[in-house]
N, C-alpha and C. Protein backbone atom coordinates (compact mmCIF):
# COMPACT_ATOMS: atom_id res chain seq x y z
N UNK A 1 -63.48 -26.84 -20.12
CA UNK A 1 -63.23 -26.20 -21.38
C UNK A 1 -62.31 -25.01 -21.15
N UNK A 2 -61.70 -24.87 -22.50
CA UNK A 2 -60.87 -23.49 -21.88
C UNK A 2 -60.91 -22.56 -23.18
N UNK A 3 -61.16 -21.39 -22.70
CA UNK A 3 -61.60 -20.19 -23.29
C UNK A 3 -60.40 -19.10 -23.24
N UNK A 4 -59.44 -18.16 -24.69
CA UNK A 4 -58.52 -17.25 -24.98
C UNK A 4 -59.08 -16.63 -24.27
N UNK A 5 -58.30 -15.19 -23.34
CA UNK A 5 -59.24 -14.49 -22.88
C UNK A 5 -59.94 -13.06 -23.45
N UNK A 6 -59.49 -13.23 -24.46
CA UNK A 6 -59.99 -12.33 -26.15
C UNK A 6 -61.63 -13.20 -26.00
N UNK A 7 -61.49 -14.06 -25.67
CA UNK A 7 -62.95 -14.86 -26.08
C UNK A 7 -63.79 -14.40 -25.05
N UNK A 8 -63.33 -14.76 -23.66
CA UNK A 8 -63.81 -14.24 -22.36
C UNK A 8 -64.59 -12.93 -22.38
N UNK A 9 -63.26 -11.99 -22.80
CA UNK A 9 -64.21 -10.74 -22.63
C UNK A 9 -65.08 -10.16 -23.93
N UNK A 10 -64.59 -11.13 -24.94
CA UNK A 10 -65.52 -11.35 -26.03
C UNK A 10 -67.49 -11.42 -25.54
N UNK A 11 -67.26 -12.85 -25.24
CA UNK A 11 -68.46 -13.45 -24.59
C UNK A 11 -69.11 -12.53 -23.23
N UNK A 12 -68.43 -11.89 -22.24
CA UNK A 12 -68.91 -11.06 -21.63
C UNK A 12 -69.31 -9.68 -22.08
N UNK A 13 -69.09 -9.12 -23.19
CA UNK A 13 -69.34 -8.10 -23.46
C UNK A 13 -70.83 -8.52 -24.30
N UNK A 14 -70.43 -9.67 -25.25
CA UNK A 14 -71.68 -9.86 -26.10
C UNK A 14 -73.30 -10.59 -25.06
N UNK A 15 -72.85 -10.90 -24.47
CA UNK A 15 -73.74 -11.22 -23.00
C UNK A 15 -74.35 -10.01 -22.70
N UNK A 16 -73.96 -8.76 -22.26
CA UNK A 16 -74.36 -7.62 -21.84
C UNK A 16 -75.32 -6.75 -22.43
N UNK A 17 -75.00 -7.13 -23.98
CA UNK A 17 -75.28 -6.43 -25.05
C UNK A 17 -76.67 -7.18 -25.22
N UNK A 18 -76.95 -8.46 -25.57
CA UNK A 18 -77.86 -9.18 -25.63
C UNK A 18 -79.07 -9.17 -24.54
N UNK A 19 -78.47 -9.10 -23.38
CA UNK A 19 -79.57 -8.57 -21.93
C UNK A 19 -80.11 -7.39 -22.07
N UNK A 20 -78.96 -6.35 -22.30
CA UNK A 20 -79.45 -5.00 -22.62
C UNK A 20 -80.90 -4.78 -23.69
N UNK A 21 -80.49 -5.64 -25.11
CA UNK A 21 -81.28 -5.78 -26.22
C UNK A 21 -83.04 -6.49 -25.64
N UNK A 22 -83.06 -7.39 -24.93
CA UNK A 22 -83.66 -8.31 -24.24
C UNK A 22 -84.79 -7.33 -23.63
N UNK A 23 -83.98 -6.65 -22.55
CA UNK A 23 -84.68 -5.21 -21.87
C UNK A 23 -85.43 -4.50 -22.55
N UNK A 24 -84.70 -3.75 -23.52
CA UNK A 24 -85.00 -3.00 -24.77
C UNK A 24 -86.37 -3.19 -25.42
N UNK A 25 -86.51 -4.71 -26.09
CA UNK A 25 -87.79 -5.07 -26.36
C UNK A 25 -89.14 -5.66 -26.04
N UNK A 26 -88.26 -5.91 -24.58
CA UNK A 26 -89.47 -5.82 -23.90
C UNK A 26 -90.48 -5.27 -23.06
N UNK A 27 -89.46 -4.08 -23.24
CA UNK A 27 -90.11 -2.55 -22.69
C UNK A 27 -90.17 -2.63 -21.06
N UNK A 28 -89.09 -3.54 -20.52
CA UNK A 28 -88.56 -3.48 -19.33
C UNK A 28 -89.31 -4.45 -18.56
N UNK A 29 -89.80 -5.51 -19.13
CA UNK A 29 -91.17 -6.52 -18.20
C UNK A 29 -90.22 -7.91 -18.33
N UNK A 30 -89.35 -7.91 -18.92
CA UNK A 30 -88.51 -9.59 -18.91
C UNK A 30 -87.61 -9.06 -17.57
N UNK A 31 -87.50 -10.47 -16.87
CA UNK A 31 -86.76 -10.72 -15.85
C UNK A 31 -85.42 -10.88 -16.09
N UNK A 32 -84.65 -9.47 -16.30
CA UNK A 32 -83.71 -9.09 -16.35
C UNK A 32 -82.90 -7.91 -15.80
N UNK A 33 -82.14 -8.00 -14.98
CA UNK A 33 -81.82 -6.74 -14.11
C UNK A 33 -81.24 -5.93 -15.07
N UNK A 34 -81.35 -4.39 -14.51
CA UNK A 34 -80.19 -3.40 -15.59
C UNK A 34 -78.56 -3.66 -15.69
N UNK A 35 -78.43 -4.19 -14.73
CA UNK A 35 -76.96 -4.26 -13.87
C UNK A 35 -76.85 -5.66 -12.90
N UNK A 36 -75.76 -6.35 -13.15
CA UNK A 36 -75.44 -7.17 -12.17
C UNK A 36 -75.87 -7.25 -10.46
N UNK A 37 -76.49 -8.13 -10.28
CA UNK A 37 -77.10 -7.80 -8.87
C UNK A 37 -75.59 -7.82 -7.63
N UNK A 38 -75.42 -7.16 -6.76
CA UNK A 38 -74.83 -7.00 -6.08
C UNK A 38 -74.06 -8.18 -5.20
N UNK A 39 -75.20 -8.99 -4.43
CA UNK A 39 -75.23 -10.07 -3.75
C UNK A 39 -75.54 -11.43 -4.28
N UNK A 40 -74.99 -12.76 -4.65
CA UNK A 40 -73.63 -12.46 -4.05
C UNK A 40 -72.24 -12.16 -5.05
N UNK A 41 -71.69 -11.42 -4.72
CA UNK A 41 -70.89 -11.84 -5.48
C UNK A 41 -69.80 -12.38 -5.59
N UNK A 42 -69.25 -13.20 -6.38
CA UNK A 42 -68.03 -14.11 -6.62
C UNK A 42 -67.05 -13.35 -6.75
N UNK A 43 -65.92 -13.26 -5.79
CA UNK A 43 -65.12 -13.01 -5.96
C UNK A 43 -63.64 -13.97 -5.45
N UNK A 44 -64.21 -15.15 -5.51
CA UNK A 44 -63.62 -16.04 -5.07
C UNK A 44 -62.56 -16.56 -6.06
N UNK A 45 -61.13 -16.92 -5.90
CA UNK A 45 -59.94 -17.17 -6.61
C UNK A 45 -60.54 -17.92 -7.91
N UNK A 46 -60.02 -18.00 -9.40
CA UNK A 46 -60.07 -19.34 -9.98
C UNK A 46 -59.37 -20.56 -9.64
N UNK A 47 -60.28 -21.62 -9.75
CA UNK A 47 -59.40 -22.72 -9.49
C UNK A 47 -58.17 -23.25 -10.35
N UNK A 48 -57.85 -23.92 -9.69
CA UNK A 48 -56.33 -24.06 -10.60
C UNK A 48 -55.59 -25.49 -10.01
N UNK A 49 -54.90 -26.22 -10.94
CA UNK A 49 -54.64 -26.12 -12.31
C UNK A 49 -56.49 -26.35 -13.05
N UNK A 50 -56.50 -25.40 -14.35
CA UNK A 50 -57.13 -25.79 -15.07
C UNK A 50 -57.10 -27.04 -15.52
N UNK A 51 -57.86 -27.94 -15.39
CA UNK A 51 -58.00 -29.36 -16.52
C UNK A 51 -58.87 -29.00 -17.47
N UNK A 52 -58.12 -28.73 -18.72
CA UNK A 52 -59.23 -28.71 -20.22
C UNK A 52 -60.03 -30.08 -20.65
N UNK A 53 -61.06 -29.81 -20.81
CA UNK A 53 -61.55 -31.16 -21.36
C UNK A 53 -61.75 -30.61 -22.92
N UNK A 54 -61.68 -29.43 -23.49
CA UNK A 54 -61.41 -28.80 -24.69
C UNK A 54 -61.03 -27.53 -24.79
N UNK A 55 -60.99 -27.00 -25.97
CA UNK A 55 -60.57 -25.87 -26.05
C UNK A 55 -61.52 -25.11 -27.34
N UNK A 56 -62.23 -24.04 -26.61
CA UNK A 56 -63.55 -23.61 -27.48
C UNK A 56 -63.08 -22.93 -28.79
N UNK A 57 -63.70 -23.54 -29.86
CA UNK A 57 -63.35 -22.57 -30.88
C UNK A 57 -64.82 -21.52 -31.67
N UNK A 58 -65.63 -22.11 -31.43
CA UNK A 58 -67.10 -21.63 -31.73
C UNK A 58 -68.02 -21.47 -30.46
N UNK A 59 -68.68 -20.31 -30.14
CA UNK A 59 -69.51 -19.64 -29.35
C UNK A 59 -70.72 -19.45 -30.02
N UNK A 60 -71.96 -19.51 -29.22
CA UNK A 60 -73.30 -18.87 -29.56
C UNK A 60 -74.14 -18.27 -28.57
N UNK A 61 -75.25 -17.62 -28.75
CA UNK A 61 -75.94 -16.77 -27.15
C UNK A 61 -76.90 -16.09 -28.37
N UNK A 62 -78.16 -17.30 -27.02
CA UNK A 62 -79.26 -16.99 -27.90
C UNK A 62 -80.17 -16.32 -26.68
N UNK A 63 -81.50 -15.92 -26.97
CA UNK A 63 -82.31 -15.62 -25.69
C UNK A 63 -83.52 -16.54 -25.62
N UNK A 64 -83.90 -17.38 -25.31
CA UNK A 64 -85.43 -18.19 -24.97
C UNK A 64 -86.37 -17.52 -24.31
N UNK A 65 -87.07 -16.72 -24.73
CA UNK A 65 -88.14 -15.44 -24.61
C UNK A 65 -89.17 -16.68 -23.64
N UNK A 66 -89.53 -18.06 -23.85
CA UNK A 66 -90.40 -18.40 -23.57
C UNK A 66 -90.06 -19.33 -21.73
N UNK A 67 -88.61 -19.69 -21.95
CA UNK A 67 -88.75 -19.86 -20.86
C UNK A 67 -87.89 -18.73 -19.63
N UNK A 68 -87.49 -17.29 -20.44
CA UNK A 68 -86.60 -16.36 -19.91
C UNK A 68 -85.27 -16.73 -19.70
N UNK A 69 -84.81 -17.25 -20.26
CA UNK A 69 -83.39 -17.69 -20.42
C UNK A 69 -82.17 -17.54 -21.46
N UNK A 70 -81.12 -16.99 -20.89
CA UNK A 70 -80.09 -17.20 -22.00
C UNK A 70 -79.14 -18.19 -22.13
N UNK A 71 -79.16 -18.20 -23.48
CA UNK A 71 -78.52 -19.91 -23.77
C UNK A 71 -77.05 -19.41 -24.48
N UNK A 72 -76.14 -20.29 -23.39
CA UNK A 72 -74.70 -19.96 -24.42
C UNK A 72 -74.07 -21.01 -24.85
N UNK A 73 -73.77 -21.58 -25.97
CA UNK A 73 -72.96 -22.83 -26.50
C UNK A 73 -71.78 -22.81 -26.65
N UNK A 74 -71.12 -23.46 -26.18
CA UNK A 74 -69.24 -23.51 -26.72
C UNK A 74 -69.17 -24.60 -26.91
N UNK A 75 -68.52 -24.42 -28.62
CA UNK A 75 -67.76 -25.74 -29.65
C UNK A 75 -66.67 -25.92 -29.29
N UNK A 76 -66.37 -27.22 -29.46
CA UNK A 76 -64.77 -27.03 -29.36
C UNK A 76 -64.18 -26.86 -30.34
N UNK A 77 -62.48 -26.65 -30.47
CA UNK A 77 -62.09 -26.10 -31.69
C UNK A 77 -61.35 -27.57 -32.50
N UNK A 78 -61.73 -26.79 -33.79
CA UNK A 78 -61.41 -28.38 -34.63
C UNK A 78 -60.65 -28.35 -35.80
N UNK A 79 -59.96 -28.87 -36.25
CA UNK A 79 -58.89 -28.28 -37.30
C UNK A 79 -59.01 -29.58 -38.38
N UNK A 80 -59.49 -29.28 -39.51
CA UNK A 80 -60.03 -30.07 -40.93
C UNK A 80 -58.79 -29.95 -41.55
N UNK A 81 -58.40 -31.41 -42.30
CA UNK A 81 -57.09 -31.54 -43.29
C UNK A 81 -58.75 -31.34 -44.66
N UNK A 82 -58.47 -30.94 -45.65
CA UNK A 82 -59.00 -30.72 -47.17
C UNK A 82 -58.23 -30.32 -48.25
N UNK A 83 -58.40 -30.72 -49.46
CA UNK A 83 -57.50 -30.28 -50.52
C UNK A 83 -58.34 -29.12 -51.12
N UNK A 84 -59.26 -28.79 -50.98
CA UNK A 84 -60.19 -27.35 -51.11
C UNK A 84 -61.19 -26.57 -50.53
N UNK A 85 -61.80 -25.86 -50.41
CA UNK A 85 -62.93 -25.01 -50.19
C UNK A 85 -63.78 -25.53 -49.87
N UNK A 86 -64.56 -26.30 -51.49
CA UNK A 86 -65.82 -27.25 -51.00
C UNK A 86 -65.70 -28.69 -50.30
N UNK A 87 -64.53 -29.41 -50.13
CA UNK A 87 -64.01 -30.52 -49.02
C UNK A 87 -64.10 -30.05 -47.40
N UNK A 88 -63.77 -28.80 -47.71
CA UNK A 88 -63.36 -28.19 -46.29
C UNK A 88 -65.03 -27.77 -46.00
N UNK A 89 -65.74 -27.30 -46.79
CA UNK A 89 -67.18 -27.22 -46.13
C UNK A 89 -68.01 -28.30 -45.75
N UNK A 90 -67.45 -29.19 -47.24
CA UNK A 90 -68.18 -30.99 -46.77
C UNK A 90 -67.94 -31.11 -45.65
N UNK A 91 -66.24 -31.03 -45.34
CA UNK A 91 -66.14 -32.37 -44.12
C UNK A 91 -66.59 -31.42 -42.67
N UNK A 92 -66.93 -30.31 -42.89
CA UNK A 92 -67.42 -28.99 -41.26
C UNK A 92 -69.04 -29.49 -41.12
N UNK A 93 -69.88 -29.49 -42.88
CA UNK A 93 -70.92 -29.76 -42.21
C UNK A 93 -71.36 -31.57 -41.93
N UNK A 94 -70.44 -32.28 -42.68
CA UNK A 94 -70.30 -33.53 -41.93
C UNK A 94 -70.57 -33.88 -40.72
N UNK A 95 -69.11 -33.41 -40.20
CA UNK A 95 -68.71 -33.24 -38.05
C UNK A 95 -69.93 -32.58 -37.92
N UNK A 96 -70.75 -31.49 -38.14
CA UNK A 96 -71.01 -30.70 -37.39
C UNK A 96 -72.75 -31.40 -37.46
N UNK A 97 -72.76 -32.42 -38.45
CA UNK A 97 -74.32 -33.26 -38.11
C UNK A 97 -74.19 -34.32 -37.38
N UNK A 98 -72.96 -35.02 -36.81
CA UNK A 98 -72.94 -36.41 -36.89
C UNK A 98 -72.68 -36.00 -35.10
N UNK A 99 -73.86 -36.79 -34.71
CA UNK A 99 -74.22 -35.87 -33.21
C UNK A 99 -73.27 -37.16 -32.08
N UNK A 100 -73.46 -37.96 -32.46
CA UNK A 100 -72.42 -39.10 -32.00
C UNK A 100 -71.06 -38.71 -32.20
N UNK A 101 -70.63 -38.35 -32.94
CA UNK A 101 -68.71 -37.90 -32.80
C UNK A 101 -68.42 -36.44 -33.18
N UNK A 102 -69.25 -35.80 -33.24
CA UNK A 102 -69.34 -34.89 -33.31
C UNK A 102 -68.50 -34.07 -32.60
N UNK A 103 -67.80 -32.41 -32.49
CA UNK A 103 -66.86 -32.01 -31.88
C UNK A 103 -68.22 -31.75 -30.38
N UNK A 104 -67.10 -31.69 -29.20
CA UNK A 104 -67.42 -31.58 -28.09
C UNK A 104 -68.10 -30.14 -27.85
N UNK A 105 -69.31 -29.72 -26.99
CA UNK A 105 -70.15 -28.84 -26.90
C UNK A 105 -70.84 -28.83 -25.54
N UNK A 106 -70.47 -27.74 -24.86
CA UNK A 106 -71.54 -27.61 -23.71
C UNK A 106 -72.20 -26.22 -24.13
N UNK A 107 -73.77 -26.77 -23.51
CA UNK A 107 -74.64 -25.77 -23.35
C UNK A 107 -75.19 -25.19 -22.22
N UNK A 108 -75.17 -24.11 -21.52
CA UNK A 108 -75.75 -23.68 -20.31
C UNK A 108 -76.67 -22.97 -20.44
N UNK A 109 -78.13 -23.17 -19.75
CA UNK A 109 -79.00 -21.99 -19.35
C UNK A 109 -79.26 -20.92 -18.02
N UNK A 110 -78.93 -19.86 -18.53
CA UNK A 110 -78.91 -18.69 -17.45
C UNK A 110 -79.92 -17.80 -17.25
N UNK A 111 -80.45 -17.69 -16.06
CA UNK A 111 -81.37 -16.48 -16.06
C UNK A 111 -80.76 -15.03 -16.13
N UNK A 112 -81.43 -14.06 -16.56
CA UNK A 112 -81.56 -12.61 -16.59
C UNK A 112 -80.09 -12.74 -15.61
N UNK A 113 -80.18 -12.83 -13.89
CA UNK A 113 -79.51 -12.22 -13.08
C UNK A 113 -78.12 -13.11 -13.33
N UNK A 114 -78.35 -14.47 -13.30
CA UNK A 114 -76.93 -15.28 -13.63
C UNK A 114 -76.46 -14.33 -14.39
N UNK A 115 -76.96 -14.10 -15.58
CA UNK A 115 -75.91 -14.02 -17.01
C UNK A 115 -75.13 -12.24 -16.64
N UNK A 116 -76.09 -11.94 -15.59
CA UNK A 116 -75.33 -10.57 -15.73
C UNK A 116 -74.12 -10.72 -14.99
N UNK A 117 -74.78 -11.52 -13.66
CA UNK A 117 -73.27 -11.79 -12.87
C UNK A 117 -72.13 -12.54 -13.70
N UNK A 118 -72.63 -13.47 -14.13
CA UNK A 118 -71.54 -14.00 -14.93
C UNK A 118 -70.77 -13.14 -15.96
N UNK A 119 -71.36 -11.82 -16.79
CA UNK A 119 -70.75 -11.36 -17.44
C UNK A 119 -69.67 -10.24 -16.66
N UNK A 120 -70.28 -9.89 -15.18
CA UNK A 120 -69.81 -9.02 -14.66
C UNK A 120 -68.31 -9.74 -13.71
N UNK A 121 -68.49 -10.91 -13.68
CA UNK A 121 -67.19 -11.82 -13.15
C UNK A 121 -66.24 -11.65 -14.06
N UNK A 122 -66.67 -12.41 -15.55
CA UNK A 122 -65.67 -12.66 -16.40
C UNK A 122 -64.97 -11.24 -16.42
N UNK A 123 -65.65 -9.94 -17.03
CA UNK A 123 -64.88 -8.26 -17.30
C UNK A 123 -63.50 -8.23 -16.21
N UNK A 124 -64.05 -8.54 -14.74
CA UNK A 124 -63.38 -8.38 -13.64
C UNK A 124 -61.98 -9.28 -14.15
N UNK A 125 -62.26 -10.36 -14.15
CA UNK A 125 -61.12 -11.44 -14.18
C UNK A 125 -60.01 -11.45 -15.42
N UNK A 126 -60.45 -10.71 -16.80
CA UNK A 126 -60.20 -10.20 -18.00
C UNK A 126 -59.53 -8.86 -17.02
N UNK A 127 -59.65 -7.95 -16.82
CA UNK A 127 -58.98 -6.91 -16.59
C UNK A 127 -58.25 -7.02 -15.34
N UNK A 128 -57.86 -8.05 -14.70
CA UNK A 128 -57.15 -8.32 -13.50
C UNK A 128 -55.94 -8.60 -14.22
N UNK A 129 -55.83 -9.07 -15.38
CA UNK A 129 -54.84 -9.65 -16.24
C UNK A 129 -54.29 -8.48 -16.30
N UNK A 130 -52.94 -8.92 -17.21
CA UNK A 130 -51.85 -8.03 -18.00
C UNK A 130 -52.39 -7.50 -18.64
N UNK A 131 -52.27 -5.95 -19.09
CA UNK A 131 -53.00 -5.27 -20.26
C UNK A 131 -51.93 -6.16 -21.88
N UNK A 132 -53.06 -5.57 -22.42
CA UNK A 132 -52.11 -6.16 -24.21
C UNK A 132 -51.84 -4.60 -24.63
N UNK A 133 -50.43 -5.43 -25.50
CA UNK A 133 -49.83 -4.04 -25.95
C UNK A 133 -50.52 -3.72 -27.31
N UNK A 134 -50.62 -2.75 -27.21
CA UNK A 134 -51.33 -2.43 -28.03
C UNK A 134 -51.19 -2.33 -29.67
N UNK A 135 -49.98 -2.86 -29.53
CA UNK A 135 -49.19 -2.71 -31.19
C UNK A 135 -49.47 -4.37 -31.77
N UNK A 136 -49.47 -5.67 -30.93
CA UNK A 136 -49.06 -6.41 -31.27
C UNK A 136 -50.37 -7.68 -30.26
N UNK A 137 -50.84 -6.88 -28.74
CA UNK A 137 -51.99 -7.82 -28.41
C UNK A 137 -51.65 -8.68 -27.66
N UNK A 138 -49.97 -8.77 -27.82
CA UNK A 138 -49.64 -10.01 -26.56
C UNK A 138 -49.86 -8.75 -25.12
N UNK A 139 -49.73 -9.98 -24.07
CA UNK A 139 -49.50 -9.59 -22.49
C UNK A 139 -48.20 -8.80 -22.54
N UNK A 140 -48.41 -7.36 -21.61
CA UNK A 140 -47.38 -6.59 -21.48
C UNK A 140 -47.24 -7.24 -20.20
N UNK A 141 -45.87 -7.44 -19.41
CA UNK A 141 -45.45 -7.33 -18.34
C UNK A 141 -45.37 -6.29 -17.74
N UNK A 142 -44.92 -5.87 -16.36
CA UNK A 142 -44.31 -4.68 -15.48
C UNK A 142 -43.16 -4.49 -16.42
N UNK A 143 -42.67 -5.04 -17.08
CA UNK A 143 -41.13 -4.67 -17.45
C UNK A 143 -40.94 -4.67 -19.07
N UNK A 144 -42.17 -4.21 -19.26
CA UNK A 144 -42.11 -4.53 -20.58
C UNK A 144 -42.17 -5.78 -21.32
N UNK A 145 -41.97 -6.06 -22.80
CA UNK A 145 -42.25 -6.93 -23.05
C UNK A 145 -41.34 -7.11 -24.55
N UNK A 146 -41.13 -8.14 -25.72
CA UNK A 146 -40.61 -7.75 -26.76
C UNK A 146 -41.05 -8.66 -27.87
N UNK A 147 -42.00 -7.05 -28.45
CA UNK A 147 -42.93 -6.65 -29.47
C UNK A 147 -42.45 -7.25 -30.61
N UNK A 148 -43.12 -8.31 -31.22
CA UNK A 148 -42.98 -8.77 -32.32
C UNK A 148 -43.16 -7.79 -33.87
N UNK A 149 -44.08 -6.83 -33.29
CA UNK A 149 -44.29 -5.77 -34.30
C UNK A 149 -43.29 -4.62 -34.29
N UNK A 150 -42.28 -4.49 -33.91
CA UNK A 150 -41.45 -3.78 -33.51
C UNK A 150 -40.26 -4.55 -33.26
N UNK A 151 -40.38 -5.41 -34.23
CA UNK A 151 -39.19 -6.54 -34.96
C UNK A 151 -37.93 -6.83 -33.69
N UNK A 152 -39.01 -6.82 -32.48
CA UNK A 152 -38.05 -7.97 -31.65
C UNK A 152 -37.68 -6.65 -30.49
N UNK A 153 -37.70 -5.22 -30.53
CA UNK A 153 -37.08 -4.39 -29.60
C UNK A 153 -38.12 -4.10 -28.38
N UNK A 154 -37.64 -3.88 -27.82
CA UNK A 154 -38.21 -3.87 -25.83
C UNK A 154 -39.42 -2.67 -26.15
N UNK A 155 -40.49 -3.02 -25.61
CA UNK A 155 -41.95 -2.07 -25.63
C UNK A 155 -41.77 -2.17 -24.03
N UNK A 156 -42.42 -0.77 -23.30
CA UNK A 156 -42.38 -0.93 -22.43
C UNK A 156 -43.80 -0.98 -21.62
N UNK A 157 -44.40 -0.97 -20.73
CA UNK A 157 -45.83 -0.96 -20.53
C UNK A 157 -45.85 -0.12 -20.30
């Protein structure tokens, strides 16, 4: 699957937030670290070439209190032809019952320490990137870049 990386550090931040919350109410007794455990950690290259088997357009992250686990879903993304509003809701909750052709979906379960590491990988790998300019959100280069919001003239990083 392949994930914008707006989504990435989307999903890693809302990961953090959710563990944190997790902690919070349980007055510190759920098996959840404060912080990413140290060892081991991944810092090993991404692989490459990516092969997409989709491209996520819907996310979810729930917590399973009963078996200590967080659950994250990614939809894939799906683009409806409709001549209105209520066609366009028919034919979403259509796809979205019909579990046989339904759009493509993986679900993973993570414990407490996975999900932190995992959120603490993705931040890393998100900020290894190009910063976004800040006017417009695309990737700045070393050399600048040219800002669509700034009707085409050279931004520099």
């Amino acid at each position: 699957m392949a994930l914008e990386k707006t989504q990435v550090a989307a999903l890693a931040e809302r990961m953090d937030e959710l563990l944190d919350e997790v902690v919070r109410r349980s007055g510190g007794s759920a098996a959840v670290p404060a912080v990413a455990p140290a060892e081991p950690a991944d810092t090993a290259p991404l692989d490459a070439p990516v092969e997409e088997e989709f491209r996520v357009g819907t996310m979810a992250l729930a917590w399973d209190g009963d078996e200590q686990r967080m659950i994250v879903e990614a939809q894939a993304l799906v683009e409806l032809d409709a001549e209105s509003e209520e066609d366009l809701a028919e034919a979403e909750e259509k796809l979205l019952q019909d579990e046989e052709n339904g759009p493509p979906m993986l679900r993973v379960r993570l414990t407490g320490a996975q999900a932190r590491a995992f959120a603490k990988r993705a931040l890393d790998v998100v900020n290894a990137g190009r910063p976004p300019c800040p006017l417009c959100s695309l990737p700045l280069d070393p050399e600048g870049h040219v800002c669509p919001r700034q009707n085409g003239y050279r931004r520099g990083a």
